[in-house]
Protein backbone atom coordinates (compact mmCIF):
# COMPACT_ATOMS: atom_id res chain seq x y z
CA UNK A 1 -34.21 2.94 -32.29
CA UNK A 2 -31.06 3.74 -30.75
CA UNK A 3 -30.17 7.60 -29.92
CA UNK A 4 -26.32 8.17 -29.89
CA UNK A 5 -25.97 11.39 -27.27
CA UNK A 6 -22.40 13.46 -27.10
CA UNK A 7 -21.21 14.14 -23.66
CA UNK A 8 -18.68 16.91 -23.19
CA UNK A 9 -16.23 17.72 -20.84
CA UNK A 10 -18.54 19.82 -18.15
CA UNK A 11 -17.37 22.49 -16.63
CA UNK A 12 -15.36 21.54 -13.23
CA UNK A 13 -15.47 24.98 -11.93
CA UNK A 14 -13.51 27.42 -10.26
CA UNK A 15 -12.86 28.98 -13.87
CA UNK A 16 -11.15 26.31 -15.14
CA UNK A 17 -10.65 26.09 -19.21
CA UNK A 18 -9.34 22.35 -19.62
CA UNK A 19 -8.02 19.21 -18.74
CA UNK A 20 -5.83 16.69 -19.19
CA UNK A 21 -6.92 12.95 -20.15
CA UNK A 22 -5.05 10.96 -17.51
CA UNK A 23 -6.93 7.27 -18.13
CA UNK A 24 -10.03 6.29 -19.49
CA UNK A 25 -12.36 3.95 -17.19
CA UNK A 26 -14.15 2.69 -19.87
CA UNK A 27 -13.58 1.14 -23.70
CA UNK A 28 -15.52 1.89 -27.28
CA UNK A 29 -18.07 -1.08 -26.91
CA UNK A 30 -18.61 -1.22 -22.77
CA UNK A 31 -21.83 -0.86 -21.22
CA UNK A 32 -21.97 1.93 -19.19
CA UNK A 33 -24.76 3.16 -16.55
CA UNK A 34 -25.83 6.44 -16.07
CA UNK A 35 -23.37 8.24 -13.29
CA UNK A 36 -20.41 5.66 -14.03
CA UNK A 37 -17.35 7.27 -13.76
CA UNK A 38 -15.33 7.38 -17.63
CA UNK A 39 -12.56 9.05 -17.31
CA UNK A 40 -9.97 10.86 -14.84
CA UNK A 41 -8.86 14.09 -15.94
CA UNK A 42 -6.09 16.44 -14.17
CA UNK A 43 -6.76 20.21 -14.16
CA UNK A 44 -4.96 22.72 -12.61
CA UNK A 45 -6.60 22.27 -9.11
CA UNK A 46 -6.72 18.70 -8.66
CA UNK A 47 -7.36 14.75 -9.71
CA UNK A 48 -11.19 14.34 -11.00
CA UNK A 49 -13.33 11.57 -12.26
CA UNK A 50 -16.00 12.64 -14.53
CA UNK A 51 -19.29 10.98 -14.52
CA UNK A 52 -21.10 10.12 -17.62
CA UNK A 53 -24.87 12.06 -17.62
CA UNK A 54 -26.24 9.09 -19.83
CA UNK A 55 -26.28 4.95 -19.50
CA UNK A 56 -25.88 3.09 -22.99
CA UNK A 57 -23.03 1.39 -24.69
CA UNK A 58 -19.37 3.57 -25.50
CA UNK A 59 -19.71 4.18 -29.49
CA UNK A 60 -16.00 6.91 -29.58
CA UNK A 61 -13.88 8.21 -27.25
CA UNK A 62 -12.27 11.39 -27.98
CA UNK A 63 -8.83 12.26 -26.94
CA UNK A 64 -5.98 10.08 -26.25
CA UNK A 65 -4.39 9.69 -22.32
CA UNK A 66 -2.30 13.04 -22.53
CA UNK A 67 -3.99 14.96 -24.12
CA UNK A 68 -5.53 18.21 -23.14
CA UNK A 69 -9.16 18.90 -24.17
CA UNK A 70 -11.07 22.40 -23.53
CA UNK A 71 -14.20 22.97 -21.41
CA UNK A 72 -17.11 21.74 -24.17
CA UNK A 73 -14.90 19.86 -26.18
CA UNK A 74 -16.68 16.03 -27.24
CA UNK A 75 -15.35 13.43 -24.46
CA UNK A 76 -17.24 10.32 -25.84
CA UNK A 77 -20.41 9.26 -27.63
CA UNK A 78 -23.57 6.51 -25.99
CA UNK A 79 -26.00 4.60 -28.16
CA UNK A 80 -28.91 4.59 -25.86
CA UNK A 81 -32.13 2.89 -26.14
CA UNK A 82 -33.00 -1.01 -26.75
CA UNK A 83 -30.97 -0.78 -30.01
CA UNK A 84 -28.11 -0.29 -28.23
CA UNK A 85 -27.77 -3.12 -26.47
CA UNK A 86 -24.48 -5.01 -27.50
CA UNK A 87 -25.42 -7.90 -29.74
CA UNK A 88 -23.73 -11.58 -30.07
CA UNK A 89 -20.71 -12.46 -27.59
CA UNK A 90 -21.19 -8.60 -25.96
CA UNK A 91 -24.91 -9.47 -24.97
CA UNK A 92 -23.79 -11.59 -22.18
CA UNK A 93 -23.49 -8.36 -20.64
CA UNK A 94 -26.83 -7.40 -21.09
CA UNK A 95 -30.03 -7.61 -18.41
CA UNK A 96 -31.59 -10.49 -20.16
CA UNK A 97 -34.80 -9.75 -21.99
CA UNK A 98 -35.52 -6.57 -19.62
CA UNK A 99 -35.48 -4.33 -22.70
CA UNK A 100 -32.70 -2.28 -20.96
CA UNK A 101 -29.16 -2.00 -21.02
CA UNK A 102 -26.99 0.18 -18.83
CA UNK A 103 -29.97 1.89 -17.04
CA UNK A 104 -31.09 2.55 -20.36
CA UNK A 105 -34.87 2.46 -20.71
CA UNK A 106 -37.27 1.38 -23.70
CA UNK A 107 -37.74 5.16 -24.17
CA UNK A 108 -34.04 6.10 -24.83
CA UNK A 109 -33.73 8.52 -21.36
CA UNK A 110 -31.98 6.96 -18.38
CA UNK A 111 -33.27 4.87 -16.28
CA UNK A 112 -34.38 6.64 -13.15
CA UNK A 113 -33.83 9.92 -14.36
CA UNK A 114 -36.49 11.30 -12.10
CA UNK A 115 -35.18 9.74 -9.26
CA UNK A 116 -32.81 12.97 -8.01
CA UNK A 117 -29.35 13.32 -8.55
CA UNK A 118 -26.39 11.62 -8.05
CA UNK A 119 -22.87 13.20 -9.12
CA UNK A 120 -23.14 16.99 -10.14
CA UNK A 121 -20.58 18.79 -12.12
CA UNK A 122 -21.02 22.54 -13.14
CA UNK A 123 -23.41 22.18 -15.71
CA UNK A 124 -25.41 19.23 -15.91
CA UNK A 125 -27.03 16.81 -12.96
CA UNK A 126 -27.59 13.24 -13.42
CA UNK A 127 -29.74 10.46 -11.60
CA UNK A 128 -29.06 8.08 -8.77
CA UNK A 129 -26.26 5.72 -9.87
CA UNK A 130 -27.18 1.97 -10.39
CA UNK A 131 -25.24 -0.47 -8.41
CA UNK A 132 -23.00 -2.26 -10.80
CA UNK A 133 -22.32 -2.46 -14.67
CA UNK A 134 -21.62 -5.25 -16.88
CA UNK A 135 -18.87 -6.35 -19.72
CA UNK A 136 -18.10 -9.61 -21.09
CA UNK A 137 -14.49 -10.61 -20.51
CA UNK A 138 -12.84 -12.70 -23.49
CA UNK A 139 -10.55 -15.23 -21.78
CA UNK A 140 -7.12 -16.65 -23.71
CA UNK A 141 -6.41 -20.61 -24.22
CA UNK A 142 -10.41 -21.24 -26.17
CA UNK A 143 -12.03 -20.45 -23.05
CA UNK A 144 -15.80 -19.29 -22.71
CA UNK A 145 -16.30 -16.03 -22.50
CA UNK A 146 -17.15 -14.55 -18.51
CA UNK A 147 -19.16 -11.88 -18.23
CA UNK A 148 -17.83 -9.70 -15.14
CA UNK A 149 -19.08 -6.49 -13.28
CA UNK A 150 -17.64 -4.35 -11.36
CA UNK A 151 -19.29 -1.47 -8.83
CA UNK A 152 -20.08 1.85 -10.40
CA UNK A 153 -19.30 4.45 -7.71
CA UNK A 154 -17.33 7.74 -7.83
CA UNK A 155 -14.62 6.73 -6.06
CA UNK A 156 -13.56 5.19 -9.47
CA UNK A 157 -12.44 2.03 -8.74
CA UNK A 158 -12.67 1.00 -12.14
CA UNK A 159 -9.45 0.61 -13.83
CA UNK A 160 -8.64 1.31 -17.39
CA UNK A 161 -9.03 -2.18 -19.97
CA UNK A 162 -5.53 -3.02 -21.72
CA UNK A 163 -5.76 -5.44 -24.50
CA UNK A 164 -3.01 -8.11 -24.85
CA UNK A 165 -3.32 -11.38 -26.61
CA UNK A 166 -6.95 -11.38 -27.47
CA UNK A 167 -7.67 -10.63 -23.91
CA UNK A 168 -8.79 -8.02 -22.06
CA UNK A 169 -9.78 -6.99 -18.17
CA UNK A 170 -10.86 -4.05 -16.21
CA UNK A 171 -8.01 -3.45 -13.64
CA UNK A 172 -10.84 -3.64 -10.91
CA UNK A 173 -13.39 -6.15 -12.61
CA UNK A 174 -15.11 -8.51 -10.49
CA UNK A 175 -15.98 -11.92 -11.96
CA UNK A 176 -19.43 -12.61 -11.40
CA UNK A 177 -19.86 -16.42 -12.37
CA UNK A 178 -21.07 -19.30 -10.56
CA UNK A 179 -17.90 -21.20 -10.69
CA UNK A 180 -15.91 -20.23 -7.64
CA UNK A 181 -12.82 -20.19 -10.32
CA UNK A 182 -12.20 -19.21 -13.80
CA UNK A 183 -10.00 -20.44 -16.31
CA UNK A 184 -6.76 -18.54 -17.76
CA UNK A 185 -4.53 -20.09 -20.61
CA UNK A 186 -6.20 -23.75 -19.53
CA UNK A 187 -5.06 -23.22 -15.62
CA UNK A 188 -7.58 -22.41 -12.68
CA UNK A 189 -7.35 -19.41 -10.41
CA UNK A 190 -9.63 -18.32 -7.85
CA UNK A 191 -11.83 -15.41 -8.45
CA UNK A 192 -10.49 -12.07 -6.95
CA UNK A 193 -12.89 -9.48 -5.37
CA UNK A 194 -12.93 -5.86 -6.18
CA UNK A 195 -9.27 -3.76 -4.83
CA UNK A 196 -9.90 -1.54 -2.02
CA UNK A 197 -8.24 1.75 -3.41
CA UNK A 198 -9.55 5.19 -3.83
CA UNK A 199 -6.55 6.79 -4.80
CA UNK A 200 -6.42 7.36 -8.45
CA UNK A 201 -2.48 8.51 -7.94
CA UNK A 202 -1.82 5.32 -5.65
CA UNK A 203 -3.51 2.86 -8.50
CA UNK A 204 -1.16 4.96 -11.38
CA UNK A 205 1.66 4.26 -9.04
CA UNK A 206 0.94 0.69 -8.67
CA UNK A 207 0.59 0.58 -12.48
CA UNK A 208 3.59 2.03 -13.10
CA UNK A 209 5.60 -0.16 -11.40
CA UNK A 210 3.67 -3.19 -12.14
CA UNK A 211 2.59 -4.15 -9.00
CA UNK A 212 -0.58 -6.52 -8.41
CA UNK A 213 -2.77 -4.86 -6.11
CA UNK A 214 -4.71 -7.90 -5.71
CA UNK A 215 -1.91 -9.13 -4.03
CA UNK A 216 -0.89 -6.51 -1.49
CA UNK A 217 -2.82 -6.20 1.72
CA UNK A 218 -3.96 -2.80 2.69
CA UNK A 219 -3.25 -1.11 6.41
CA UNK A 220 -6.33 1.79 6.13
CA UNK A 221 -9.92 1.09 7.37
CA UNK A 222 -11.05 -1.94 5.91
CA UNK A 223 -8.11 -3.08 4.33
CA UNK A 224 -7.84 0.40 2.17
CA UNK A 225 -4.47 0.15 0.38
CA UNK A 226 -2.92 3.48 0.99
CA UNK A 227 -0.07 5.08 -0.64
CA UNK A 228 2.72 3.62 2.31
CA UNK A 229 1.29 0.56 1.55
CA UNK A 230 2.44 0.44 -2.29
CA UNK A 231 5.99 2.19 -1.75
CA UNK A 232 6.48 -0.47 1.21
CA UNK A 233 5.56 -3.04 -1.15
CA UNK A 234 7.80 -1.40 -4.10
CA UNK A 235 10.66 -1.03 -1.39
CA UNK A 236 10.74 -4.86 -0.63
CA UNK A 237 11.39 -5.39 -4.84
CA UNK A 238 14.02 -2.53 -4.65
CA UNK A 239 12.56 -0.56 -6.56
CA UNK A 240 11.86 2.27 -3.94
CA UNK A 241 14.38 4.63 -5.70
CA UNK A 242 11.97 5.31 -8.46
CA UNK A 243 8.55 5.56 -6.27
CA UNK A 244 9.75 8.70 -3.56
CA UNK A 245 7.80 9.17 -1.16
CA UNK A 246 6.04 12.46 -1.17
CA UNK A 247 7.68 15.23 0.18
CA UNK A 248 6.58 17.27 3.44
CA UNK A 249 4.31 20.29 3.60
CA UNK A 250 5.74 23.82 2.85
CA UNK A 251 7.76 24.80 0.15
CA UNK A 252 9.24 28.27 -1.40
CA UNK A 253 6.65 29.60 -4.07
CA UNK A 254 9.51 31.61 -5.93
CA UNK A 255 11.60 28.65 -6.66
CA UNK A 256 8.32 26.87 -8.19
CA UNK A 257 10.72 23.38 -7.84
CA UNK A 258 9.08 19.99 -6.75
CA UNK A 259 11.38 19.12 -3.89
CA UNK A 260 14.35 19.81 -2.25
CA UNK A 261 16.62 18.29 -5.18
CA UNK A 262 15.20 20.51 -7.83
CA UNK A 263 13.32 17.53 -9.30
CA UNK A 264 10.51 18.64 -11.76
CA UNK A 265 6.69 18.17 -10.88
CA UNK A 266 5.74 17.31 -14.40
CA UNK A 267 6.01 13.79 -15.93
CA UNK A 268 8.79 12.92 -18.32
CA UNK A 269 12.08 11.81 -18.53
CA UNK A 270 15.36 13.66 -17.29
CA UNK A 271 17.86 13.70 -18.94
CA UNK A 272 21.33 13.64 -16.66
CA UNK A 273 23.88 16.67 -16.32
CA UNK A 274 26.61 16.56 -18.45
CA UNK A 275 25.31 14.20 -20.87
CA UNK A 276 24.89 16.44 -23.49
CA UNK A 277 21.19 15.40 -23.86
CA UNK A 278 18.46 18.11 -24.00
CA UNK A 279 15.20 17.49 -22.40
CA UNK A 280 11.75 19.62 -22.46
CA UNK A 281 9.20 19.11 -19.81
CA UNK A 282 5.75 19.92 -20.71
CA UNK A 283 4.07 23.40 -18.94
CA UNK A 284 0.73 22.13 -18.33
CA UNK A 285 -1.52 21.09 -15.20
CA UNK A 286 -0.28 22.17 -11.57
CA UNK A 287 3.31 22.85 -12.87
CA UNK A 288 1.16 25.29 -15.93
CA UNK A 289 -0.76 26.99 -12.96
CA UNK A 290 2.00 27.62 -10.97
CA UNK A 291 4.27 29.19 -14.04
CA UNK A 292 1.35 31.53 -15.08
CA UNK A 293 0.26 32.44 -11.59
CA UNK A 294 3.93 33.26 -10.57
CA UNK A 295 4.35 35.12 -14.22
CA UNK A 296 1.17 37.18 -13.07
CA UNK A 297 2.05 37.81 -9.94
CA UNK A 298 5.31 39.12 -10.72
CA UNK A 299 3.77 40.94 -13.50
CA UNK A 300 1.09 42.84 -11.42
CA UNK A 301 2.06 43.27 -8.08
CA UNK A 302 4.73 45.52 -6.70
CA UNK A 303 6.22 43.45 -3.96
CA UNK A 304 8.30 43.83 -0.92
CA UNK A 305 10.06 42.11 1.40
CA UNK A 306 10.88 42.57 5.06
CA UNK A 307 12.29 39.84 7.72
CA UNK A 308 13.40 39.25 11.21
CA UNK A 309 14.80 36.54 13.46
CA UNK A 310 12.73 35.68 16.54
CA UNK A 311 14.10 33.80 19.54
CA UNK A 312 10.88 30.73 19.34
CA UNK A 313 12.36 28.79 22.36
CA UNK A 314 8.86 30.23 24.15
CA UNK A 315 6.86 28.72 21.34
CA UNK A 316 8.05 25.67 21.26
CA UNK A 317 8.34 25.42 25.22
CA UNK A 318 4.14 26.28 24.94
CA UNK A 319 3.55 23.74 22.76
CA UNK A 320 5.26 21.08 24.45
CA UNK A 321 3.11 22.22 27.49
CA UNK A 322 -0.19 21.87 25.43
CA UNK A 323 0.67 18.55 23.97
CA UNK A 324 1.34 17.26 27.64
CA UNK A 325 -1.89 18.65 28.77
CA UNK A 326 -3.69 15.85 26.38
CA UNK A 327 -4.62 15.10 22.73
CA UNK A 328 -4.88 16.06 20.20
CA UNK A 329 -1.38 17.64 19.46
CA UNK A 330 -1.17 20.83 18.52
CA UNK A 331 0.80 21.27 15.36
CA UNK A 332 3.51 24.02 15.45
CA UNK A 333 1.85 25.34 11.97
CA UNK A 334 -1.26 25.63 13.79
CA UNK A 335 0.15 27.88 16.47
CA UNK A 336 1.97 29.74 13.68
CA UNK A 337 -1.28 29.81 11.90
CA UNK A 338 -3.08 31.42 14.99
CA UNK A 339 -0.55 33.98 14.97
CA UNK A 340 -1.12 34.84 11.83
CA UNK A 341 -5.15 34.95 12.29
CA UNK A 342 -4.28 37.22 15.35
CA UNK A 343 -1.94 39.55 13.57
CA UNK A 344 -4.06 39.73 10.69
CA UNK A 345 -7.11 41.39 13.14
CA UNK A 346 -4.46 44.03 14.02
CA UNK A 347 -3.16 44.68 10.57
CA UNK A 348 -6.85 44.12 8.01
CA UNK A 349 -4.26 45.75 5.27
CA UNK A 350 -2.77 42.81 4.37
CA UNK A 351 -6.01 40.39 4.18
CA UNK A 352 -7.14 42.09 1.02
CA UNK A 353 -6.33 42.07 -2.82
CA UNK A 354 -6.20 45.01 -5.39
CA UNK A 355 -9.60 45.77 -7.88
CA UNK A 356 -7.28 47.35 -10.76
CA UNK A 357 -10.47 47.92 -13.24
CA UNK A 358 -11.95 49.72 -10.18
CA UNK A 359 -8.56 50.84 -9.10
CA UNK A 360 -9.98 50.11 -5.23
CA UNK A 361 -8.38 48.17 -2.27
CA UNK A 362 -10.85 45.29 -0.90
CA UNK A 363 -10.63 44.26 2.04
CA UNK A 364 -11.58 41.04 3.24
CA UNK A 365 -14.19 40.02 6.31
CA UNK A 366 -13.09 36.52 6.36
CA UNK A 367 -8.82 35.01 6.46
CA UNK A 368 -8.96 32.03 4.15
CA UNK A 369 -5.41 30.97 5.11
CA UNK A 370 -3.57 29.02 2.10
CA UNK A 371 -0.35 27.02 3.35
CA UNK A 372 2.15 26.27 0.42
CA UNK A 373 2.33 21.83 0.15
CA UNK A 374 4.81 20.20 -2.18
CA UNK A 375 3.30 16.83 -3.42
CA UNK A 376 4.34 14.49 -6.26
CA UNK A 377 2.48 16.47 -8.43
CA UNK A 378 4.04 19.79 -8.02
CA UNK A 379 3.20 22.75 -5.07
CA UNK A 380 -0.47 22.91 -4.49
CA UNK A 381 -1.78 26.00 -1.81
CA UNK A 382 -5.06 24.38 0.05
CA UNK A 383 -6.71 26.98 2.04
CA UNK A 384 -8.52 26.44 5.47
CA UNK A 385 -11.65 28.36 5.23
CA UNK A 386 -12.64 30.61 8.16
CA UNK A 387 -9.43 30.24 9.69
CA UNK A 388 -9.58 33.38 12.43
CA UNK A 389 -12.64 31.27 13.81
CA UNK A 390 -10.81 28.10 14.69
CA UNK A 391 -8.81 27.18 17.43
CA UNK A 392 -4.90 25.65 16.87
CA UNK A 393 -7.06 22.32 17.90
CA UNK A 394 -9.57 22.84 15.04
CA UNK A 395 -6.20 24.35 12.85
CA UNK A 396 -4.37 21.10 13.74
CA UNK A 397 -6.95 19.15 12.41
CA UNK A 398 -7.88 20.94 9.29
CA UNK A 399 -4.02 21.05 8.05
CA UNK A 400 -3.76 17.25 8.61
CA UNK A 401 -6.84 16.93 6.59
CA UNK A 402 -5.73 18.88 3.49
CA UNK A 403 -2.37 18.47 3.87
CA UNK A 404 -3.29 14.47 3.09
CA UNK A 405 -5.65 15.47 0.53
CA UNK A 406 -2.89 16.84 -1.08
CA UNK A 407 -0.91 13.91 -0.86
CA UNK A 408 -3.75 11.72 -2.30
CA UNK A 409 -4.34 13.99 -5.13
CA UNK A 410 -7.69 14.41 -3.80
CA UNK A 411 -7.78 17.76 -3.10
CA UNK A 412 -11.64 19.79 -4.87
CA UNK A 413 -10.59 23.10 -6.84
CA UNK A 414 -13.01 24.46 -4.17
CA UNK A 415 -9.95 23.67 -1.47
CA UNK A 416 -7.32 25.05 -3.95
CA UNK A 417 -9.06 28.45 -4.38
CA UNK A 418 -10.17 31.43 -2.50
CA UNK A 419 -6.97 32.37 -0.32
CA UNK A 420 -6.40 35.83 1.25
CA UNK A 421 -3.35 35.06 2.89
CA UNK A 422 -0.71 32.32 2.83
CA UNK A 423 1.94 30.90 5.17
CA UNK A 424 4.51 29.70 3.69
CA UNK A 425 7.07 27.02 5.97
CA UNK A 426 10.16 26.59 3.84
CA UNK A 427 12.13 25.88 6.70
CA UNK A 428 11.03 22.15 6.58
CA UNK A 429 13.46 21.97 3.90
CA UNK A 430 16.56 23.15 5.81
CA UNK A 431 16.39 26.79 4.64
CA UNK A 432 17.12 30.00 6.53
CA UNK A 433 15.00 32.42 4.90
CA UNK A 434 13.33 32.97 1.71
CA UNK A 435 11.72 36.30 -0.74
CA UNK A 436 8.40 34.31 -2.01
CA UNK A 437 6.29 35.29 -4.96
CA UNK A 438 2.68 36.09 -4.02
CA UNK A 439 -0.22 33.91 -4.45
CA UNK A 440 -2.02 36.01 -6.52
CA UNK A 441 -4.30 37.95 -6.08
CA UNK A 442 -3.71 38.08 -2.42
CA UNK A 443 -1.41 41.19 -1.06
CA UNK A 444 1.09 39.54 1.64
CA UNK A 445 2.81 35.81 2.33
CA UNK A 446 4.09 34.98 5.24
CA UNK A 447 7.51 32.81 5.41
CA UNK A 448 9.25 30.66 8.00
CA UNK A 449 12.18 29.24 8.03
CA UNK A 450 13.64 26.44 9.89
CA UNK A 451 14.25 26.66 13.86
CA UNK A 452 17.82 26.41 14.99
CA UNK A 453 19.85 26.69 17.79
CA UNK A 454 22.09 29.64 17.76
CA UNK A 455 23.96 32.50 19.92
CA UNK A 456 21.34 34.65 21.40
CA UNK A 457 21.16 37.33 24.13
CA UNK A 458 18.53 36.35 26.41
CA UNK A 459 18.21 38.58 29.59
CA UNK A 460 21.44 40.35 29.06
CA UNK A 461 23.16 37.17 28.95
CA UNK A 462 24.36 35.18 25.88
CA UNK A 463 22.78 31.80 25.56
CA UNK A 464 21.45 29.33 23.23
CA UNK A 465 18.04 29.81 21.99
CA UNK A 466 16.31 28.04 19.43
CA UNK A 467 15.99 31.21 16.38
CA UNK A 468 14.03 31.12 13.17
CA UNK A 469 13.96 33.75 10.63
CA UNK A 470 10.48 35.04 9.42
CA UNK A 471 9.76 36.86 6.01
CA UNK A 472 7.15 38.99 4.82
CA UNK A 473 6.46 39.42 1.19
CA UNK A 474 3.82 42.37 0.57
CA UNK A 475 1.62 44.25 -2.14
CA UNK A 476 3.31 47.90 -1.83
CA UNK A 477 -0.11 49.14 -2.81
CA UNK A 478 -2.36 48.10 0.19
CA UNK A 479 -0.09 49.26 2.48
CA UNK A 480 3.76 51.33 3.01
CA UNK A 481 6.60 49.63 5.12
CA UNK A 482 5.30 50.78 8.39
CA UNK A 483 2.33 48.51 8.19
CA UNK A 484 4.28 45.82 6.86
CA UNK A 485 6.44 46.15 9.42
CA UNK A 486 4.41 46.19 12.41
CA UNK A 487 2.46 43.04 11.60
CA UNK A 488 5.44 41.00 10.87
CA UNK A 489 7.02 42.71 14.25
CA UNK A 490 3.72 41.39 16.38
CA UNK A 491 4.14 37.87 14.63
CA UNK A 492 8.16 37.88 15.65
CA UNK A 493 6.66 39.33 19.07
CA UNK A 494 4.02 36.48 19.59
CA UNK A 495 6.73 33.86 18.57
CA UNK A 496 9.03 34.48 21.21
CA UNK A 497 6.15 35.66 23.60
CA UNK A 498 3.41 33.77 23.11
CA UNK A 499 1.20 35.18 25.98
CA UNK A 500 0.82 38.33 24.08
CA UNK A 501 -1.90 35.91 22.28
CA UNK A 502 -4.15 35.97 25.02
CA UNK A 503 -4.59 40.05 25.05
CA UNK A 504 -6.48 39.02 21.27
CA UNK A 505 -7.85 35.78 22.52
């Protein structure tokens, strides 16, 4: 007898309440095995693919792609056990006579549910994933019907099933037949092998634009189509104009915009200036977080700001020296970074965050620096863990890391979280200076601006130096001006000095 189980959206932690359906992986009717990957969901924090705790057949889905759905709320329903087992055209699908279907055991539990876990969300573990699932694939023209499969892994390469014509296909089905070709509206075609993407935003930009990535060779490890790969591809059709490339690392945290032209993070159209036309763009996911963490932050912390301009010809003439030494490079945000970590030890003040039921000051052991990153999906703030224990080679390497994360979409809520202090480079966008908003709940942010040559006095003489203007934004309750003052003074003092790092190294 067949047991139809509910699965909910789990909890994906880091407090969040909901999430938005962003494409279902799977159909009403498809076999699925236990630890198969059913839908992508965007929270606040980042792209996720939820695995599905039970193996069966899909009996309801719950929630259109769009739509938002709270912590608990029903996702989809399985019929497991041997009655569930799809029966006439569908049973192609099926194992055969095993008496299972999905994973699914004669006893209605999944199959090797004893066997440890596999993917764990917040809530619920589930067993070691089975290799591959199986669908039957209708084809158009009075053709037989092919079953296909397609790897079940949580990278979540399986695409979402769009009916047209009688006919439907996983984006990222693999035929498994014995023909080496299959037939399509009476014509032969070779059969195509799974798509090497892991990128859930690089397969909705493909999709988006219409773009075959069966067709397009990748230039990652192993032929991995990555992101340049698709706009490269979109650029050679002309339509690059609608697929911009990300833009860079750093961004202003008061302006809350998506890029330097004031584009908007969320999806939807725009209507143009002057038109007349009125358009509303949804609050919700990253560009949602950012609005209510701003709102709070204004709302709850009394802020200040102070700023100076620093003569960073030194800086830059160190790193130049360090990046002829050997490799790695040395990123100029990690030096900055190191600065930071170094004024920071002097200055504990600002590394902490204000307990207003307990009406105390905390300050932090550890700096969890959090660098502002503006990505296609709005401004995200990863945060390097530990980061007065790393070196700027270790810094380097950890900012590359997230910083591509963040361009993948791939970023955990467990990266996204936990900051005591941010540094905030607006000056990649051609800006001076800046007055950010907080990251709440931390007390201080850090800006810099862009480097420029100007008119300087160096040595009594006037000459040009390369000058950029750094801001500090701070909680007036964990510390007064003077404070404030003297750590952004040492970090203008280290900038255009940058020996006085070794007397803390």
């Amino acid at each position: 007898m067949a047991q139809v189980l509910e699965f909910r959206l789990p909890d994906l932690g880091e407090g969040l309440t909901e999430a938005e359906i962003v494409r279902w992986l799977v159909e009403v009717g498809d076999v699925v095995a236990v630890d198969q990957p059913v839908v992508e969901v965007e929270t606040a924090k980042a792209m996720v693919e939820v695995p599905c705790p039970y193996g069966g057949v899909v009996t309801a889905r719950f929630g259109e792609e769009g739509a938002e759905l709270p912590v608990g709320a029903p996702l989809l329903t399985v019929a497991v056990g041997e009655s569930a087992a799809p029966s006439g055209p569908a049973a192609a699908g099926g194992t055969g006579g095993t008496g299972t279907a999905g994973g699914i055991d004669g006893t209605g539990a999944p199959a090797g549910a004893g066997d440890g876990s596999g993917n764990v969300l917040v809530g619920y573990g589930t067993a070691e994933p089975p290799a591959r699932r199986r669908r039957v694939r209708p084809v158009t023209g009075g053709g037989p019907a092919v079953t296909t499969a397609a790897p079940a892994t949580a990278s979540g390469a399986l695409g979402t099933s769009e009916t047209s014509g009688g006919s439907w296909a996983s984006e990222d089905s693999v035929p498994v037949v014995d023909e080496s070709s299959v037939a399509v509206d009476g014509a032969s075609r070779p059969v195509d092998g799974p798509v090497p993407v892991i990128s859930p935003l690089v397969r909705r930009l493909a999709r988006e634009h219409g773009l075959d990535l069966r067709r397009l060779p990748g230039s990652g490890p192993d032929g991995l189509i990555l992101r340049a790969d698709v706009e490269e591809a979109l650029r050679r059709t002309g339509e690059a104009a609608s697929a911009g490339p990300a833009s860079p690392v750093g961004s202003s945290l008061a302006s809350g915009a998506s890029g330097p032209a004031g584009t908007s993070g969320a999806s939807g159209p725009s209507g143009p200036a002057g038109t007349g036309a009125e358009t509303r763009v949804p609050l919700k996911g990253v560009r949602g977080a950012v609005a209510d963490k701003l709102s709070r932050s204004r709302r709850e912390i009394p802020d200040a700001t102070c700023w100076v301009d620093a003569d960073a010809t030194e800086l830059l003439r160190a790193r130049a020296a360090m990046n002829a030494a050997g490799t790695p490079k040395i990123s100029l945000l990690a030096l900055l970074a190191r600065i930071c970590t170094a004024a920071l030890a002097r200055h504990p003040e600002l590394n902490s965050r204000v307990d207003t039921e307990a009406r105390e000051i905390v300050r932090l052991g550890h700096v969890h620096l959090g660098f502002a990153a503006q990505t296609d999906r709005g401004l995200v703030v990863p945060v390097v863990r530990d980061a007065h224990a790393r070196d700027a080679e270790a810094l380097t390497a950890e900012f590359a890391r997230l910083t591509e994360a963040a361009r993948t979409g791939t970023l955990t809520p467990g990266e996204l979280t936990g900051g005591t202090f941010t540094l905030n480079n607006y000056g990649v966008f051609g800006v001076d200076g800046s007055t950010p908003i907080i990251n709440h709940p931390e007390a201080a942010m850090l800006g810099v601006g862009r480097i420029v040559p100007r008119p300087w006095v160096h040595e009594g003489e006037l000459a040009v130096r390369q000058v950029v203007q750094l801001s500090l934004t701070f909680d007036h309750r964990v510390c007064d001006g003077g404070t404030a003052g003297g750590f952004l003074r040492y970090v203008a003092d280290c900038v255009e000095q940058p020996a006085v790092l070794l007397r803390t190294l």
